[in-house]
PDB file of N, CA and C in Angstrom:
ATOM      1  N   UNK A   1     -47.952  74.307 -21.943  1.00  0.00           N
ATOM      2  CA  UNK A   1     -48.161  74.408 -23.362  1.00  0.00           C
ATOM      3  C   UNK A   1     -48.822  73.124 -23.852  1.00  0.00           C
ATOM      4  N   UNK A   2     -49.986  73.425 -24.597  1.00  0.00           N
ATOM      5  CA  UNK A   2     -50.882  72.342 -24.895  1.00  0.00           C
ATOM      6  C   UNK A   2     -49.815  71.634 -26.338  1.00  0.00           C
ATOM      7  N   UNK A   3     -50.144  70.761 -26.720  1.00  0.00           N
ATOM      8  CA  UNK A   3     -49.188  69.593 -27.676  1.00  0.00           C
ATOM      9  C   UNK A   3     -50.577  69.219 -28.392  1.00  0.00           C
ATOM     10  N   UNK A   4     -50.298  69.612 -29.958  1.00  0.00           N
ATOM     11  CA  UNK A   4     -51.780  68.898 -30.761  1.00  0.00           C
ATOM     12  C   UNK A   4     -51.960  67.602 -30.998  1.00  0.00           C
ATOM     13  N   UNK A   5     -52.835  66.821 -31.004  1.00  0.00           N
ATOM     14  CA  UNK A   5     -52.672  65.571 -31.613  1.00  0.00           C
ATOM     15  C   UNK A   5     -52.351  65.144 -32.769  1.00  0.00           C
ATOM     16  N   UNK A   6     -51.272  64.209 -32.767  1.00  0.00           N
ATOM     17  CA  UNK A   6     -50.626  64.237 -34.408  1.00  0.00           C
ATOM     18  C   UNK A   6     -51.991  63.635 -35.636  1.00  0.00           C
ATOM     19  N   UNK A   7     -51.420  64.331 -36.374  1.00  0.00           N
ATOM     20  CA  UNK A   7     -52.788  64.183 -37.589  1.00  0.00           C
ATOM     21  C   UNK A   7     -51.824  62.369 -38.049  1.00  0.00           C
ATOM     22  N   UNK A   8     -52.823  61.990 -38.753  1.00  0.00           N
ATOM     23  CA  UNK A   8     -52.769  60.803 -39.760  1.00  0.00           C
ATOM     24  C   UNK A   8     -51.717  60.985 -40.589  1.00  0.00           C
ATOM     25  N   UNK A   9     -50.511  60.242 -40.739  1.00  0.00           N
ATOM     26  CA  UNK A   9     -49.545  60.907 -41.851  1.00  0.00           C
ATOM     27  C   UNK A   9     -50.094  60.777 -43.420  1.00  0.00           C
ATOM     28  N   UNK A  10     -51.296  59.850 -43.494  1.00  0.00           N
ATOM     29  CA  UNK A  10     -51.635  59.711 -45.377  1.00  0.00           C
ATOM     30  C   UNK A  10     -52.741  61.136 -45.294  1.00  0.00           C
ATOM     31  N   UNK A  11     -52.948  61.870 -44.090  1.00  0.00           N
ATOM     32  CA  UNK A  11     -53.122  63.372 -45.040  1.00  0.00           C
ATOM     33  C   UNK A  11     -52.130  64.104 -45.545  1.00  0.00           C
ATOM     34  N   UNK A  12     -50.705  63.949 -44.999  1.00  0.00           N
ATOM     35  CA  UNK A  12     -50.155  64.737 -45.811  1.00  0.00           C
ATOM     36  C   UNK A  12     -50.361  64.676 -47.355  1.00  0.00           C
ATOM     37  N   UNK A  13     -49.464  65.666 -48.165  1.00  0.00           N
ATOM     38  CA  UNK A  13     -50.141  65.976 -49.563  1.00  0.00           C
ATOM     39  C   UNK A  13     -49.098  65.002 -50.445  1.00  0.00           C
ATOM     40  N   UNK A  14     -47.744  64.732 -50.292  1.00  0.00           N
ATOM     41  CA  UNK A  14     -47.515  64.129 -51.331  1.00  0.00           C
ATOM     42  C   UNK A  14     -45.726  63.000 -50.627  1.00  0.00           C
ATOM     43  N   UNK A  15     -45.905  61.837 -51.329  1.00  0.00           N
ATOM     44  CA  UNK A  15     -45.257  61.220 -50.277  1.00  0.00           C
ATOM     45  C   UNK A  15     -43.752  61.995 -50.584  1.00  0.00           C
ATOM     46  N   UNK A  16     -42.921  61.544 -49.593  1.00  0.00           N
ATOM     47  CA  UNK A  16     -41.502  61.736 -49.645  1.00  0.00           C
ATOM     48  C   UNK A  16     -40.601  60.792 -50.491  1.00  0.00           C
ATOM     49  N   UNK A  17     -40.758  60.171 -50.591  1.00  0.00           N
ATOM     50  CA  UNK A  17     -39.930  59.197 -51.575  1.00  0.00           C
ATOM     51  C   UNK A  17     -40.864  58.855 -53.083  1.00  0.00           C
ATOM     52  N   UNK A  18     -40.072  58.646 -54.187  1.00  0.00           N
ATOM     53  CA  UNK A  18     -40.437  58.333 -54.965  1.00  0.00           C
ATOM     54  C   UNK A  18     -39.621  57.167 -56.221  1.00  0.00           C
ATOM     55  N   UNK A  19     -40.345  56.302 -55.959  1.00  0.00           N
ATOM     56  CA  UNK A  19     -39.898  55.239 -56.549  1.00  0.00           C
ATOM     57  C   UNK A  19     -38.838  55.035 -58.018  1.00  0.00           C
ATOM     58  N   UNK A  20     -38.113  55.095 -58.438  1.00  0.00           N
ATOM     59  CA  UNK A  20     -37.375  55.337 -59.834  1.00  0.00           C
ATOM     60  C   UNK A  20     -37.297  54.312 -60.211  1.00  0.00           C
ATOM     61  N   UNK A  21     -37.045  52.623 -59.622  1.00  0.00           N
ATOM     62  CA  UNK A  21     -36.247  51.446 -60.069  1.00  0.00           C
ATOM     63  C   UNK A  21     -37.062  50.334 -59.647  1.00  0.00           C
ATOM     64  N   UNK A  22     -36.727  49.081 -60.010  1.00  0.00           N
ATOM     65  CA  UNK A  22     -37.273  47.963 -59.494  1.00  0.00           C
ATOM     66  C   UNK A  22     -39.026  47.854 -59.398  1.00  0.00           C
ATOM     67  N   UNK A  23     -39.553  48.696 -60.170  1.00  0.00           N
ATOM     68  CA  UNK A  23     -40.992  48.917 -60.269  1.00  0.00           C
ATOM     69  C   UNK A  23     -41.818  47.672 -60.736  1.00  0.00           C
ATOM     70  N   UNK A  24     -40.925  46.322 -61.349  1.00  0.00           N
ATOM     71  CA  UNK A  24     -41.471  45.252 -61.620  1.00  0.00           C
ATOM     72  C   UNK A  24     -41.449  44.167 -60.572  1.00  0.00           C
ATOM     73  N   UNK A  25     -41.524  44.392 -59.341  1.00  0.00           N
ATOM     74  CA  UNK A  25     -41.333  43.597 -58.265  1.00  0.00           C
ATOM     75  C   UNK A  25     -43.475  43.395 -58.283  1.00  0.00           C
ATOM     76  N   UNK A  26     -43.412  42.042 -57.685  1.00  0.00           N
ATOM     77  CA  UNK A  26     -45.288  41.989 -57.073  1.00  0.00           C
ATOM     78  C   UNK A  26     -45.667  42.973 -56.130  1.00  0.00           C
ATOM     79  N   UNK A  27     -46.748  43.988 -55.924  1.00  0.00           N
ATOM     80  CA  UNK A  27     -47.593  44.565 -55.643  1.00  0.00           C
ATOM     81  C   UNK A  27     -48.181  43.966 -53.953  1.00  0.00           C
ATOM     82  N   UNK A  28     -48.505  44.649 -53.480  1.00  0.00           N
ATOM     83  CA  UNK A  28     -48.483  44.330 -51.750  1.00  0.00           C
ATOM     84  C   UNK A  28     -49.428  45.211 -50.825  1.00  0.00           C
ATOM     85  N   UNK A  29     -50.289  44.799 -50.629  1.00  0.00           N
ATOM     86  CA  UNK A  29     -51.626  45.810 -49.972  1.00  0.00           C
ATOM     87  C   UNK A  29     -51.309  45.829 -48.615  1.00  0.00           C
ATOM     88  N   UNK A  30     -51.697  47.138 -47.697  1.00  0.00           N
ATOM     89  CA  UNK A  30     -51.417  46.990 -46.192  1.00  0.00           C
ATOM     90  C   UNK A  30     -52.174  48.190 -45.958  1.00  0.00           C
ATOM     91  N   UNK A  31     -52.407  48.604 -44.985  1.00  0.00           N
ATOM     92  CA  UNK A  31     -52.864  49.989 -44.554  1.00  0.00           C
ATOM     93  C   UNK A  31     -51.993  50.681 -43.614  1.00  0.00           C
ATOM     94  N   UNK A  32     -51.949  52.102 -43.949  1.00  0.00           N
ATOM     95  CA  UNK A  32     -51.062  52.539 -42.977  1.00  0.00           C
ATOM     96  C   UNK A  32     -52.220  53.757 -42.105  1.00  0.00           C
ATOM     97  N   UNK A  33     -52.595  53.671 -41.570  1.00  0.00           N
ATOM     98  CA  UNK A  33     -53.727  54.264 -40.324  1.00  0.00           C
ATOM     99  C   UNK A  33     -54.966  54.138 -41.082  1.00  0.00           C
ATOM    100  N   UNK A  34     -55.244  53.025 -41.174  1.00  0.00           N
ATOM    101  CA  UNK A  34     -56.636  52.662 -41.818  1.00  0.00           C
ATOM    102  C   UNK A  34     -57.039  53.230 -43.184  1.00  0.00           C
ATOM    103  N   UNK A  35     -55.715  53.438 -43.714  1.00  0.00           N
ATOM    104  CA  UNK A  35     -56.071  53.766 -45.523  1.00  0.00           C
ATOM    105  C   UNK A  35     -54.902  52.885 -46.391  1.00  0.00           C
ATOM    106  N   UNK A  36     -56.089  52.469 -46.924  1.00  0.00           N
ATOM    107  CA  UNK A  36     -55.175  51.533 -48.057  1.00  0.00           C
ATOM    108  C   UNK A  36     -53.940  52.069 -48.546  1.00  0.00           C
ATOM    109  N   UNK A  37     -52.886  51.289 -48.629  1.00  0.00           N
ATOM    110  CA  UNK A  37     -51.561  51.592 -49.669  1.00  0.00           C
ATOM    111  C   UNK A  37     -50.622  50.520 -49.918  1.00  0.00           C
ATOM    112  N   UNK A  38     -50.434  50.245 -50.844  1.00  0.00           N
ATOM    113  CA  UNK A  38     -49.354  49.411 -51.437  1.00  0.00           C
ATOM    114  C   UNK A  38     -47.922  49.386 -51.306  1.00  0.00           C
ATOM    115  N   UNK A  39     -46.977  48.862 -51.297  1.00  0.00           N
ATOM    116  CA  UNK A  39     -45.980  48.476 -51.376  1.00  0.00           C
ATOM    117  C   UNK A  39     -45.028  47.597 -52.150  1.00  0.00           C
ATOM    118  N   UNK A  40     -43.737  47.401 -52.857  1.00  0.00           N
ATOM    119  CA  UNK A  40     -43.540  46.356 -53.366  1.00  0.00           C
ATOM    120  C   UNK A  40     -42.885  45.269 -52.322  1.00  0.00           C
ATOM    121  N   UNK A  41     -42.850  44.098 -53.139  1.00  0.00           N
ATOM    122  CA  UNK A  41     -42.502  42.643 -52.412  1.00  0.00           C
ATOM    123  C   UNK A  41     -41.154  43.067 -52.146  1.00  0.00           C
ATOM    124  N   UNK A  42     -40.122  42.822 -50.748  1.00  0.00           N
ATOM    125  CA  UNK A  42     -38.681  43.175 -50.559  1.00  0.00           C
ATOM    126  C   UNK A  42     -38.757  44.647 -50.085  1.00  0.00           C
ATOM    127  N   UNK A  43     -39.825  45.047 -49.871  1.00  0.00           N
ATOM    128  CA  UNK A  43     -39.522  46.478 -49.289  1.00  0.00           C
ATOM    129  C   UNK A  43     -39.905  46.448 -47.853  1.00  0.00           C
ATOM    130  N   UNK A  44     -38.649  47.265 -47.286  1.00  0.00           N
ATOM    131  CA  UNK A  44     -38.998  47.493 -45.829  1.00  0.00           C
ATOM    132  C   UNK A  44     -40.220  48.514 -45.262  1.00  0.00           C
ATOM    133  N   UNK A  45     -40.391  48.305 -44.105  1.00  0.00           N
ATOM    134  CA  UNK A  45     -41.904  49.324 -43.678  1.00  0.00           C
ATOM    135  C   UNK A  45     -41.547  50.561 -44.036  1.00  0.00           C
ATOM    136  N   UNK A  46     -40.167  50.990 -43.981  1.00  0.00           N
ATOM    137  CA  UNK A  46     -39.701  51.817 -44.076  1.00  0.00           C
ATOM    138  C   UNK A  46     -40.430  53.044 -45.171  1.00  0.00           C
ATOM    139  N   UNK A  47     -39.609  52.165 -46.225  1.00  0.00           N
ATOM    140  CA  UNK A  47     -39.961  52.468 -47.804  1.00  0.00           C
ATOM    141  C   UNK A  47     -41.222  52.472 -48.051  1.00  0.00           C
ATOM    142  N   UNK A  48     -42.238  51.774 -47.674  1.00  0.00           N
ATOM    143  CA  UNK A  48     -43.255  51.554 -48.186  1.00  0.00           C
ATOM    144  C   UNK A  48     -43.945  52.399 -47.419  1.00  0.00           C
ATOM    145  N   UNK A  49     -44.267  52.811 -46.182  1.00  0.00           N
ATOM    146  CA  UNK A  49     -44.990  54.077 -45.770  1.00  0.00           C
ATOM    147  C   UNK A  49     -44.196  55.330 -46.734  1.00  0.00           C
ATOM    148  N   UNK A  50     -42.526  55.906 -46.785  1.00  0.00           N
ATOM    149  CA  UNK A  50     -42.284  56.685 -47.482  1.00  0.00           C
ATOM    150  C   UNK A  50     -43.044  56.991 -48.531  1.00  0.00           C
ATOM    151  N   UNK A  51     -43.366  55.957 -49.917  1.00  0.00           N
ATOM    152  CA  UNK A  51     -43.693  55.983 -50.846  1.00  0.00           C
ATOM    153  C   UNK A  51     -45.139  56.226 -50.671  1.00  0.00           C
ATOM    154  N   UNK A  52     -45.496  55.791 -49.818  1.00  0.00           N
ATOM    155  CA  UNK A  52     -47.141  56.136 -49.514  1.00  0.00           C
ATOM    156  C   UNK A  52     -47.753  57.730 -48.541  1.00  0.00           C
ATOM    157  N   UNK A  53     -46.256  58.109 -48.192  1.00  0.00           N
ATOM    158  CA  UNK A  53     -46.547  59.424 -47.365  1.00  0.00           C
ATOM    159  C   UNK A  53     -45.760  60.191 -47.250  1.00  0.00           C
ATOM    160  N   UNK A  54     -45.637  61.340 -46.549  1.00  0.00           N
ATOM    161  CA  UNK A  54     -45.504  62.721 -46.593  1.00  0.00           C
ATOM    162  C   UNK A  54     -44.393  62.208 -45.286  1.00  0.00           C
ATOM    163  N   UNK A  55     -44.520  61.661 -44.360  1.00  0.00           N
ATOM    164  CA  UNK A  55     -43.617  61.248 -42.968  1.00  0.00           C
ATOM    165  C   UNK A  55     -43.628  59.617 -43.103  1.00  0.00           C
ATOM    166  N   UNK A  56     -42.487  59.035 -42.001  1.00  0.00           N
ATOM    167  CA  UNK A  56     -42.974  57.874 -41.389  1.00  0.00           C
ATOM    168  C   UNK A  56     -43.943  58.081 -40.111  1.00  0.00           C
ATOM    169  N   UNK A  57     -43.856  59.128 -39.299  1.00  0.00           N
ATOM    170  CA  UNK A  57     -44.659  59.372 -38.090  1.00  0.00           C
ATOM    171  C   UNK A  57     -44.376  60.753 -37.474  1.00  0.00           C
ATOM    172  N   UNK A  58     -44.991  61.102 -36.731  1.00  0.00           N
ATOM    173  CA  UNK A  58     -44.846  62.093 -35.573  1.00  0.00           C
ATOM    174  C   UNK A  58     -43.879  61.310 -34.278  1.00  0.00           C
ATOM    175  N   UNK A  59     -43.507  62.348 -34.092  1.00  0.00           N
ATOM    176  CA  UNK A  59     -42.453  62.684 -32.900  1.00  0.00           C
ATOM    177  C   UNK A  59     -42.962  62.200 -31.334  1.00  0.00           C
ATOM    178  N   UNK A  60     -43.178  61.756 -31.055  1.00  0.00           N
ATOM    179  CA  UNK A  60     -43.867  61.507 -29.436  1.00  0.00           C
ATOM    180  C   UNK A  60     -43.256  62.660 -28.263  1.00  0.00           C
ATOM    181  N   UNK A  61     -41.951  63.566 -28.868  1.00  0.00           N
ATOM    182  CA  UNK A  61     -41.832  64.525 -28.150  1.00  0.00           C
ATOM    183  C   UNK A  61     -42.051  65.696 -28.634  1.00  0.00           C
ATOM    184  N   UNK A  62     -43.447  65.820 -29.919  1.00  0.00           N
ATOM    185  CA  UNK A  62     -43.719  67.008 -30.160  1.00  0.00           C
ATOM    186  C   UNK A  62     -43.139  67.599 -30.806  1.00  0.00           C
ATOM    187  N   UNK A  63     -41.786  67.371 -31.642  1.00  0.00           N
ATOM    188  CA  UNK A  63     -40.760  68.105 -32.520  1.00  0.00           C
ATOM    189  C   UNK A  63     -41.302  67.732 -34.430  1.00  0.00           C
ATOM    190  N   UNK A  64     -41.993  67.259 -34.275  1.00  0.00           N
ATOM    191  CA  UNK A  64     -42.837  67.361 -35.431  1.00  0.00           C
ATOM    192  C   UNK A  64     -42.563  65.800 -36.312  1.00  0.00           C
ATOM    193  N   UNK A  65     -42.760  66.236 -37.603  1.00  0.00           N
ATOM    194  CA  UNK A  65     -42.767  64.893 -38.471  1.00  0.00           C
ATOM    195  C   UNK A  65     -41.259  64.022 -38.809  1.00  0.00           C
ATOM    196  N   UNK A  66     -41.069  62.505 -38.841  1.00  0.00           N
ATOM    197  CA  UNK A  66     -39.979  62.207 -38.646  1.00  0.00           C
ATOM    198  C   UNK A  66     -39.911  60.989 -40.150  1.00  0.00           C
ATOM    199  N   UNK A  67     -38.555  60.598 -40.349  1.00  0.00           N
ATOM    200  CA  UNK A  67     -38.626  59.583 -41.670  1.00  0.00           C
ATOM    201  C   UNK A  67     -37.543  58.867 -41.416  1.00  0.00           C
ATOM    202  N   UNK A  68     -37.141  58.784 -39.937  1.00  0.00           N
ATOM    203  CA  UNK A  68     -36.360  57.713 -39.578  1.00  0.00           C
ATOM    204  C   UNK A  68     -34.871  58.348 -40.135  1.00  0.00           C
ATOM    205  N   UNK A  69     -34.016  58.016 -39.119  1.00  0.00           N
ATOM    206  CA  UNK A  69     -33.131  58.505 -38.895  1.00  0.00           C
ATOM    207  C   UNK A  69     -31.880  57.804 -39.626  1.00  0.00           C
ATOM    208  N   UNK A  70     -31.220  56.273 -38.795  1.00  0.00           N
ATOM    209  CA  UNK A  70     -30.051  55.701 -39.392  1.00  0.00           C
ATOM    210  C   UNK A  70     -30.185  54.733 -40.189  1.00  0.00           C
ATOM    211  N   UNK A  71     -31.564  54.708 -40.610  1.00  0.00           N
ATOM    212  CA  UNK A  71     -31.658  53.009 -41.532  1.00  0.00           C
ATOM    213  C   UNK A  71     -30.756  52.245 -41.294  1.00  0.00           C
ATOM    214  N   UNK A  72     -30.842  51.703 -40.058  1.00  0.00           N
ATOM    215  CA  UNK A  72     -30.579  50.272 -39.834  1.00  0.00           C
ATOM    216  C   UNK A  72     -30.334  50.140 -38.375  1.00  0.00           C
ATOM    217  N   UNK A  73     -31.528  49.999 -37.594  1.00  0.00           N
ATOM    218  CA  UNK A  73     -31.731  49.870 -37.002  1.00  0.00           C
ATOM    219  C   UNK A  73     -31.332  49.805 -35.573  1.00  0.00           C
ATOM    220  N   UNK A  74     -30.889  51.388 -35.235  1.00  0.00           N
ATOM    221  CA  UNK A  74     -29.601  51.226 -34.434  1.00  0.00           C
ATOM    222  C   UNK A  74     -30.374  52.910 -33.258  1.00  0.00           C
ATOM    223  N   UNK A  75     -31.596  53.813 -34.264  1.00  0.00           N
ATOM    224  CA  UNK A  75     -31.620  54.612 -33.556  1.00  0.00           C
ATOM    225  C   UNK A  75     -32.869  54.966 -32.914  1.00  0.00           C
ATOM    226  N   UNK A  76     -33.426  54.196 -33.035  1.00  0.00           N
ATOM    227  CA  UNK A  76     -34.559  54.260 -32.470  1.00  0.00           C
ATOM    228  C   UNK A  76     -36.065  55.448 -33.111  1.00  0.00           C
ATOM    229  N   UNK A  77     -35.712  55.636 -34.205  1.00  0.00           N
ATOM    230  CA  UNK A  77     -36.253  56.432 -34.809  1.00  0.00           C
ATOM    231  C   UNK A  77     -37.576  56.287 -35.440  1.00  0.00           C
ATOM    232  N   UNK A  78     -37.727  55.034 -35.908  1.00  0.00           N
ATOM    233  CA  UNK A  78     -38.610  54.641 -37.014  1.00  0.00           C
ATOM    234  C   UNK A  78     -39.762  53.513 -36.209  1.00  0.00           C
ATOM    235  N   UNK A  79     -40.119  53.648 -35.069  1.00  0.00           N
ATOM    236  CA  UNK A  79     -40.708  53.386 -34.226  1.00  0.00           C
ATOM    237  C   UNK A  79     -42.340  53.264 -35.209  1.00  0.00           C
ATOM    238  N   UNK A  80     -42.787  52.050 -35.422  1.00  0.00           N
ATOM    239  CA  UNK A  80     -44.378  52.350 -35.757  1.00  0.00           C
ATOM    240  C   UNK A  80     -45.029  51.335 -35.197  1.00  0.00           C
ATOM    241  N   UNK A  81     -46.295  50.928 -35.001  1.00  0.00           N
ATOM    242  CA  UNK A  81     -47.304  50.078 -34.614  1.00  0.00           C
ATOM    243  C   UNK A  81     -48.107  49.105 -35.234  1.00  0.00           C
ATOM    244  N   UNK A  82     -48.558  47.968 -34.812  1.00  0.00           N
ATOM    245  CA  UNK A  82     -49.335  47.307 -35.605  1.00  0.00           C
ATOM    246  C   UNK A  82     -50.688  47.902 -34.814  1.00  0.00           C
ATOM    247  N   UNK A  83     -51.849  47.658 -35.622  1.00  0.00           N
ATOM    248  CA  UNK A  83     -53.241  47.505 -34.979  1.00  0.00           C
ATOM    249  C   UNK A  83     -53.593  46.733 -33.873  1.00  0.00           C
ATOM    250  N   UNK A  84     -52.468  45.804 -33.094  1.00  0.00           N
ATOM    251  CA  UNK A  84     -53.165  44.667 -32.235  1.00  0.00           C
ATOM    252  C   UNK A  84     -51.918  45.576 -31.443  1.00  0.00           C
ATOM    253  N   UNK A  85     -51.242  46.373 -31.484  1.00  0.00           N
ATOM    254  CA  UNK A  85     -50.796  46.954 -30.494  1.00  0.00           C
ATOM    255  C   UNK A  85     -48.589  46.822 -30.718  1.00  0.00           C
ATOM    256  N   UNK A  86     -48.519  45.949 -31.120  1.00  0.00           N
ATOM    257  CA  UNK A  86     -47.113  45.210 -31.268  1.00  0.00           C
ATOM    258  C   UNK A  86     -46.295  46.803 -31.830  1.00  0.00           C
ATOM    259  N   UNK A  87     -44.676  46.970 -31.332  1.00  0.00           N
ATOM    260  CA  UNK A  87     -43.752  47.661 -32.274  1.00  0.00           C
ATOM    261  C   UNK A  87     -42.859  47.312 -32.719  1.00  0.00           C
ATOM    262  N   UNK A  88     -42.907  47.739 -34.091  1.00  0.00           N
ATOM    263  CA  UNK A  88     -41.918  47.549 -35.088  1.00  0.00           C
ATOM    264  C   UNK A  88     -41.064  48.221 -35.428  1.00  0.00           C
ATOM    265  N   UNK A  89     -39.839  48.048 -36.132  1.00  0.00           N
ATOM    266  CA  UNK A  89     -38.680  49.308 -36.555  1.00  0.00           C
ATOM    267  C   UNK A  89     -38.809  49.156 -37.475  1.00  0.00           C
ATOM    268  N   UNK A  90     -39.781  50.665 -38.549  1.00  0.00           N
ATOM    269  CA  UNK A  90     -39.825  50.166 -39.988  1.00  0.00           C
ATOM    270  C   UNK A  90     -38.502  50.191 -40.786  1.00  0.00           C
ATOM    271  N   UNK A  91     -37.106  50.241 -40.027  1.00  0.00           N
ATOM    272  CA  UNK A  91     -36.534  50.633 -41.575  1.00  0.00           C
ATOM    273  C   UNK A  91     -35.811  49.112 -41.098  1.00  0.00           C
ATOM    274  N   UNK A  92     -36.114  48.037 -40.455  1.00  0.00           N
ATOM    275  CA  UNK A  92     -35.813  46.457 -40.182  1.00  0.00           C
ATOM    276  C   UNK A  92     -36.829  45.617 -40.719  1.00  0.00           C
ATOM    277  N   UNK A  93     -38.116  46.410 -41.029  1.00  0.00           N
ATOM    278  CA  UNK A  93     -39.176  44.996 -40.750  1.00  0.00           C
ATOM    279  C   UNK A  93     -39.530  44.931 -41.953  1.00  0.00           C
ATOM    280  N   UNK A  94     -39.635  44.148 -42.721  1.00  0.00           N
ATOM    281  CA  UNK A  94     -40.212  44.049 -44.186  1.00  0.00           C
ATOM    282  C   UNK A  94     -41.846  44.001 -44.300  1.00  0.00           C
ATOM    283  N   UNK A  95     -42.194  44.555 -45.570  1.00  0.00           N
ATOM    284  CA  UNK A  95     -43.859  44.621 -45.404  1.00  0.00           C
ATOM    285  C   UNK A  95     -44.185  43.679 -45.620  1.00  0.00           C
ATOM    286  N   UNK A  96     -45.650  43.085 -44.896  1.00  0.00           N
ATOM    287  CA  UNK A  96     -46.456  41.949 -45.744  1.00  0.00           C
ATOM    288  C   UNK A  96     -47.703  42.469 -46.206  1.00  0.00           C
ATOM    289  N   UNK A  97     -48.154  41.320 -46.636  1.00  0.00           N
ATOM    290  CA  UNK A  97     -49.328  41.586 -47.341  1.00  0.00           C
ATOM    291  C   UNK A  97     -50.776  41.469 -45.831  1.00  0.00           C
ATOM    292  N   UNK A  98     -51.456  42.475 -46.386  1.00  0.00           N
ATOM    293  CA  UNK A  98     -52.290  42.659 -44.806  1.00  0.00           C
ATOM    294  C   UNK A  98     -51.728  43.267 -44.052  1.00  0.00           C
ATOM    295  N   UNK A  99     -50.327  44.011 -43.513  1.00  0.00           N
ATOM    296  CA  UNK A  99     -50.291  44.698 -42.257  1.00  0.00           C
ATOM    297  C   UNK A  99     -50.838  45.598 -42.108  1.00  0.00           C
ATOM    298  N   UNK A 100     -51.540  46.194 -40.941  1.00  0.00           N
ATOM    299  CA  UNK A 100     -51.900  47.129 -40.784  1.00  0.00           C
ATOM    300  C   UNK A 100     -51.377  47.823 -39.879  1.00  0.00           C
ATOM    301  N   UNK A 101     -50.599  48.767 -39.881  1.00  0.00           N
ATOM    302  CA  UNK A 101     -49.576  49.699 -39.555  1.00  0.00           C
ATOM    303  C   UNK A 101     -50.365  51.313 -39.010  1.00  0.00           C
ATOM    304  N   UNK A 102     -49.964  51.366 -37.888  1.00  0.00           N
ATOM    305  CA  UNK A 102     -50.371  52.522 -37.159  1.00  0.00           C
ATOM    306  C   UNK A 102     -48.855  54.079 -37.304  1.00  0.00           C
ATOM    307  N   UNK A 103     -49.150  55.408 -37.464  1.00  0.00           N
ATOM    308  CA  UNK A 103     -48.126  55.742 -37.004  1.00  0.00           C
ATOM    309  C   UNK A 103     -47.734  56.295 -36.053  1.00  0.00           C
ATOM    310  N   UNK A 104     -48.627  56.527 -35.090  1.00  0.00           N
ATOM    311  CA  UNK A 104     -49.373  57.136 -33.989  1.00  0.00           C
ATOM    312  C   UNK A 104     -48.888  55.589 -32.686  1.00  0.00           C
ATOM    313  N   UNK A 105     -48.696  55.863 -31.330  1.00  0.00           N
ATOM    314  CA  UNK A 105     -48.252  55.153 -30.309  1.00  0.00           C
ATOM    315  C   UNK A 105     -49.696  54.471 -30.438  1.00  0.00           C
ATOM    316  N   UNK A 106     -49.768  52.725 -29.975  1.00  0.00           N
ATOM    317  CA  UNK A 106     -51.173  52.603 -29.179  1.00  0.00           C
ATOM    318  C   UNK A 106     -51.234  52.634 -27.877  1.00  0.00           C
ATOM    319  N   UNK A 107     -52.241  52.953 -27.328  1.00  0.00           N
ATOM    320  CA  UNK A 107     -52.120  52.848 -26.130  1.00  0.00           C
ATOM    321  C   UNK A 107     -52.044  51.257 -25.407  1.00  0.00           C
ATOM    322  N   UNK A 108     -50.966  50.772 -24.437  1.00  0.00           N
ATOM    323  CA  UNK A 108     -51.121  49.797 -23.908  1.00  0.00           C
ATOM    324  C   UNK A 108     -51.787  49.074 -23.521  1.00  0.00           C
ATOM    325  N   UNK A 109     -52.313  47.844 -22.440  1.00  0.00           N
ATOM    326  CA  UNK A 109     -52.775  46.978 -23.678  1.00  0.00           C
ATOM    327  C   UNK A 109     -53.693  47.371 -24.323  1.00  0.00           C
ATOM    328  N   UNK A 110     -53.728  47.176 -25.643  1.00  0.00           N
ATOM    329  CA  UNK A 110     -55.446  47.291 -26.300  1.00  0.00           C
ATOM    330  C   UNK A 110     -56.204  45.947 -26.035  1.00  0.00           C
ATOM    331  N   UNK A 111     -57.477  47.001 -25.728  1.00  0.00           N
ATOM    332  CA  UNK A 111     -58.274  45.749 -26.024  1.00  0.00           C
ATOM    333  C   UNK A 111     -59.161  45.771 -27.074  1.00  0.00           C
ATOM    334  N   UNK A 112     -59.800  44.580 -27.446  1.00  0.00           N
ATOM    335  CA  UNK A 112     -60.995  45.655 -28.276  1.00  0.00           C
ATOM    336  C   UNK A 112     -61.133  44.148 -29.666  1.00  0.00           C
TER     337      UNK A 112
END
C-alpha cells in the first residue's frame, strides 16, 4: 500500500487554536514550511504553529494529522524540524524570532 506524501500543514484551511488572551504580548516572525507566520513572545512552538495551522504535523506512520499529544514533553509527539536539519519538541521549545520550522522529517544529513 502506497503512503501519500504529507502535504504542507499551512494548506490546511483554518488553524486549530485560537487565541482569546494575552494578545498584547510583542509579535514574532518565523516560518513554518517556508510560509511566513507569527507568533507571540513566550509562546511555545507548540502554540504558535497551532495558531498558524490546521495540525502541528503528519504522522511518520501514516495515521494522519497530529497536535501533539501530552504537552510536556514526555511523549514524543510533537516532533518538528529546523531547516538546517536539527529536532525539536514543539510543545518544550519556545519560538524565536527567525525560526524556520519544518513539519515534515528532514532527511539526514542535509546538505545544501
Amino acid at each position: 500500500m502506497a503512503v501519500a506524501a504529507p502535504r504542507p500543514m499551512r494548506a490546511d484551511p483554518a488553524p486549530l487554536l485560537h487565541r482569546l488572551d494575552e494578545t498584547d504580548r510583542p509579535r514574532i516572525a518565523f516560518t513554518i514550511d517556508g510560509q511566513p507566520a507569527t507568533a507571540l513572545e513566550g509562546d511555545t512552538l507548540l502554540t504558535a504553529i497551532l495558531v498558524n495551522a490546521a495540525a502541528l504535523r503528519h504522522s511518520e506512520f501514516g495515521d494522519g494529522p497530529r497536535a501533539g499529544f501530552c504537552l510536556m514533553g514526555a511523549c514524543q509527539d510533537c516532533w518538528v524540524w529546523t531547516e538546517e536539519g536539527a529536532r525539536l519538541r514543539a510543545c518544550g521549545t519556545p519560538v524565536a524570532a527567525g525560526l524556520r520550522i519544518l513539519t515534515r522529517e528532514v532527511p539526514w544529513p542535509r546538505h545544501g
